[in-house]
C-alpha atoms as a PDB file:
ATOM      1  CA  UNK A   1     312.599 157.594 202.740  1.00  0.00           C
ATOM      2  CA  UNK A   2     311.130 159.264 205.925  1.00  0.00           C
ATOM      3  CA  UNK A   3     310.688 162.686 204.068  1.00  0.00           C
ATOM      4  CA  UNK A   4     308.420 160.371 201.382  1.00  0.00           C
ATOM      5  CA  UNK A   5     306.661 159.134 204.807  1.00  0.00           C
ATOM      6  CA  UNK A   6     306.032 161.872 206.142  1.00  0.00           C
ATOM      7  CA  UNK A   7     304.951 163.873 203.628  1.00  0.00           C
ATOM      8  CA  UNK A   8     302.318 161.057 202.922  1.00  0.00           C
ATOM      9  CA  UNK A   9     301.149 161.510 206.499  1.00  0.00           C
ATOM     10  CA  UNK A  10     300.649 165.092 205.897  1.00  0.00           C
ATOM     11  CA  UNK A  11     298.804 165.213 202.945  1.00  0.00           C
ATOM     12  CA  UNK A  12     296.450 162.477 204.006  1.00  0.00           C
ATOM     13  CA  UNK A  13     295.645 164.761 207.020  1.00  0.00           C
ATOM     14  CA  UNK A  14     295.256 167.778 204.715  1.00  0.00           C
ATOM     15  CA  UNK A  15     292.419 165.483 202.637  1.00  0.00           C
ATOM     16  CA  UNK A  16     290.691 164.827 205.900  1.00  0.00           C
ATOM     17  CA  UNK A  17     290.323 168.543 206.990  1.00  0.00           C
ATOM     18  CA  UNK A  18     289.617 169.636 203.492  1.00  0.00           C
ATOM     19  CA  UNK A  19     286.593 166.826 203.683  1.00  0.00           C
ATOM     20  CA  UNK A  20     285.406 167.884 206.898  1.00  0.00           C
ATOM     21  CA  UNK A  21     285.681 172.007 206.280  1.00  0.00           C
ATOM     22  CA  UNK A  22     283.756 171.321 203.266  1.00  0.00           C
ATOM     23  CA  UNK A  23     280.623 169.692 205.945  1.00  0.00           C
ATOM     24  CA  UNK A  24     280.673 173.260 207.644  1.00  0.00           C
ATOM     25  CA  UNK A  25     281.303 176.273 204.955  1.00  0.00           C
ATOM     26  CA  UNK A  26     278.754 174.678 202.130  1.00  0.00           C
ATOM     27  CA  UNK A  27     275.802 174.238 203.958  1.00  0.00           C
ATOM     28  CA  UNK A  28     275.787 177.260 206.221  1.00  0.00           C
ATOM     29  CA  UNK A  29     276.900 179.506 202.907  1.00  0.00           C
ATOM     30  CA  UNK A  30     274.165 177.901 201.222  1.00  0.00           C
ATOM     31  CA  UNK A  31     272.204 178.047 203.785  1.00  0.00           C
ATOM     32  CA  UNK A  32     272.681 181.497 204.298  1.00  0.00           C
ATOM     33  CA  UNK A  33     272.234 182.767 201.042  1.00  0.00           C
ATOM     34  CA  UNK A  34     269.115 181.191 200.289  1.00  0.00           C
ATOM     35  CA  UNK A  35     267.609 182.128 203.880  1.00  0.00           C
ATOM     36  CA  UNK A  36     268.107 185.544 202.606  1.00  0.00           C
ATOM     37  CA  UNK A  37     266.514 185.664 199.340  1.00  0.00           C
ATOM     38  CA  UNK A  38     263.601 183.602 200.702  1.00  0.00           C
ATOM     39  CA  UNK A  39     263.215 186.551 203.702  1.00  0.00           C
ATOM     40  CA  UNK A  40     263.751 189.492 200.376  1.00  0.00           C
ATOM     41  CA  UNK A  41     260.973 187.408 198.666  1.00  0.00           C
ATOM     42  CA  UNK A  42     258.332 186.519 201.097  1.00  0.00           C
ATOM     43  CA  UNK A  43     259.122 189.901 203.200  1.00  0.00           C
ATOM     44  CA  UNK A  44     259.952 188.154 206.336  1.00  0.00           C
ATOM     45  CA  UNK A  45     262.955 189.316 207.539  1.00  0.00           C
ATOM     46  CA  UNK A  46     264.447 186.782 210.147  1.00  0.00           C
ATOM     47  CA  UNK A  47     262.066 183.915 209.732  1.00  0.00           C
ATOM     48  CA  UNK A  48     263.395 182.007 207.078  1.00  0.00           C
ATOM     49  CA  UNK A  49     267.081 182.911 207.277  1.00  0.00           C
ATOM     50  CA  UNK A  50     266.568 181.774 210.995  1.00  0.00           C
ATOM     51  CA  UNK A  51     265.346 178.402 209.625  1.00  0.00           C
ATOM     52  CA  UNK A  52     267.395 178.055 206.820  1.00  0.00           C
ATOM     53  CA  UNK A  53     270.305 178.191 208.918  1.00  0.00           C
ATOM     54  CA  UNK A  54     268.815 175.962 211.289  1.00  0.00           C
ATOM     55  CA  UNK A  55     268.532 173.547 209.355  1.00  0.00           C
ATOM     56  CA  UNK A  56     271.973 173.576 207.459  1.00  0.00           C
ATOM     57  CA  UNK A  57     273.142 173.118 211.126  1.00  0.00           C
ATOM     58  CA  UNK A  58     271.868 170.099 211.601  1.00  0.00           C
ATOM     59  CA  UNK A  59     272.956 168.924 207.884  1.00  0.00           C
ATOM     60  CA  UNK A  60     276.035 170.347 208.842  1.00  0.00           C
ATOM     61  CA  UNK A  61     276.703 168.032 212.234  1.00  0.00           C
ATOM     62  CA  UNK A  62     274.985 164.956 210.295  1.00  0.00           C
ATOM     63  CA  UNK A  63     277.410 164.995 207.800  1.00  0.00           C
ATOM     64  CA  UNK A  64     280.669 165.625 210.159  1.00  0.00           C
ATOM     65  CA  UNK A  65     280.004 162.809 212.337  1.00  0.00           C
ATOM     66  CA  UNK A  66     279.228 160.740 209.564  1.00  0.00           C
ATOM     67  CA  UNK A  67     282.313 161.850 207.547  1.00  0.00           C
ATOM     68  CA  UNK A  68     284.286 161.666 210.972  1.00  0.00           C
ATOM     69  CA  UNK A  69     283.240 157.662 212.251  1.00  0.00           C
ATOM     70  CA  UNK A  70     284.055 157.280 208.200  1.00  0.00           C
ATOM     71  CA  UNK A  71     287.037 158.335 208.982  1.00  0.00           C
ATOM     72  CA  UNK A  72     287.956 157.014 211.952  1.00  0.00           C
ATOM     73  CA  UNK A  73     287.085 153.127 211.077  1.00  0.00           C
ATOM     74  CA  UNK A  74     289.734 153.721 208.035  1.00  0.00           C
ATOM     75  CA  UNK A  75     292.348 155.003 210.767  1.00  0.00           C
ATOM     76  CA  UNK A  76     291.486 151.778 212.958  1.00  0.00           C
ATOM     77  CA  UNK A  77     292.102 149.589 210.330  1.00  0.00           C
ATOM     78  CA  UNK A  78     295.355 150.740 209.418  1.00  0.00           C
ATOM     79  CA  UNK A  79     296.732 149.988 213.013  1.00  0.00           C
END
C-alpha cells in the first residue's frame, strides 16, 4: 500500500513540472522562431527577435505564476 502511495505522489509531481516546463520551452521556442523569420523578412536583424522574445518572457512568467498559485491553492486544500 505505501508503494501505491507513493508512486501517486510522484507522478502527481511529474504532472506539475511537465505543466510548468511547458510555460517556459513553448513560448520562448515560439517565440524564437518567429522573431527570426520576422528579422529574415523585414531585414532587421535583432529588432524583432529582440522583441519577440521579449515578449514571450513576459507570457512566459504570466503563465507560471498563474499555473503555480493554481497550483498551490489545490496543494492547500488537500492539507
Amino acid at each position: 500500500m505505501a508503494k501505491l502511495v507513493d508512486k501517486q505522489y510522484w507522478m502527481e509531481s511529474i504532472k506539475i513540472f511537465s505543466r510548468l516546463s511547458v510555460w517556459i520551452v513553448f513560448p520562448v521556442l515560439i517565440g524564437a522562431l518567429l522573431g527570426k523569420w520576422l528579422d529574415k523578412k523585414y531585414n532587421s536583424s535583432p529588432r524583432w527577435f529582440l522583441i519577440v522574445i521579449g515578449l514571450s518572457f513576459i507570457i512566459s512568467v504570466v503563465g507560471l505564476v498563474k499555473n503555480t498559485l493554481e497550483e498551490y491553492k489545490k496543494i492547500e486544500k488537500r492539507k
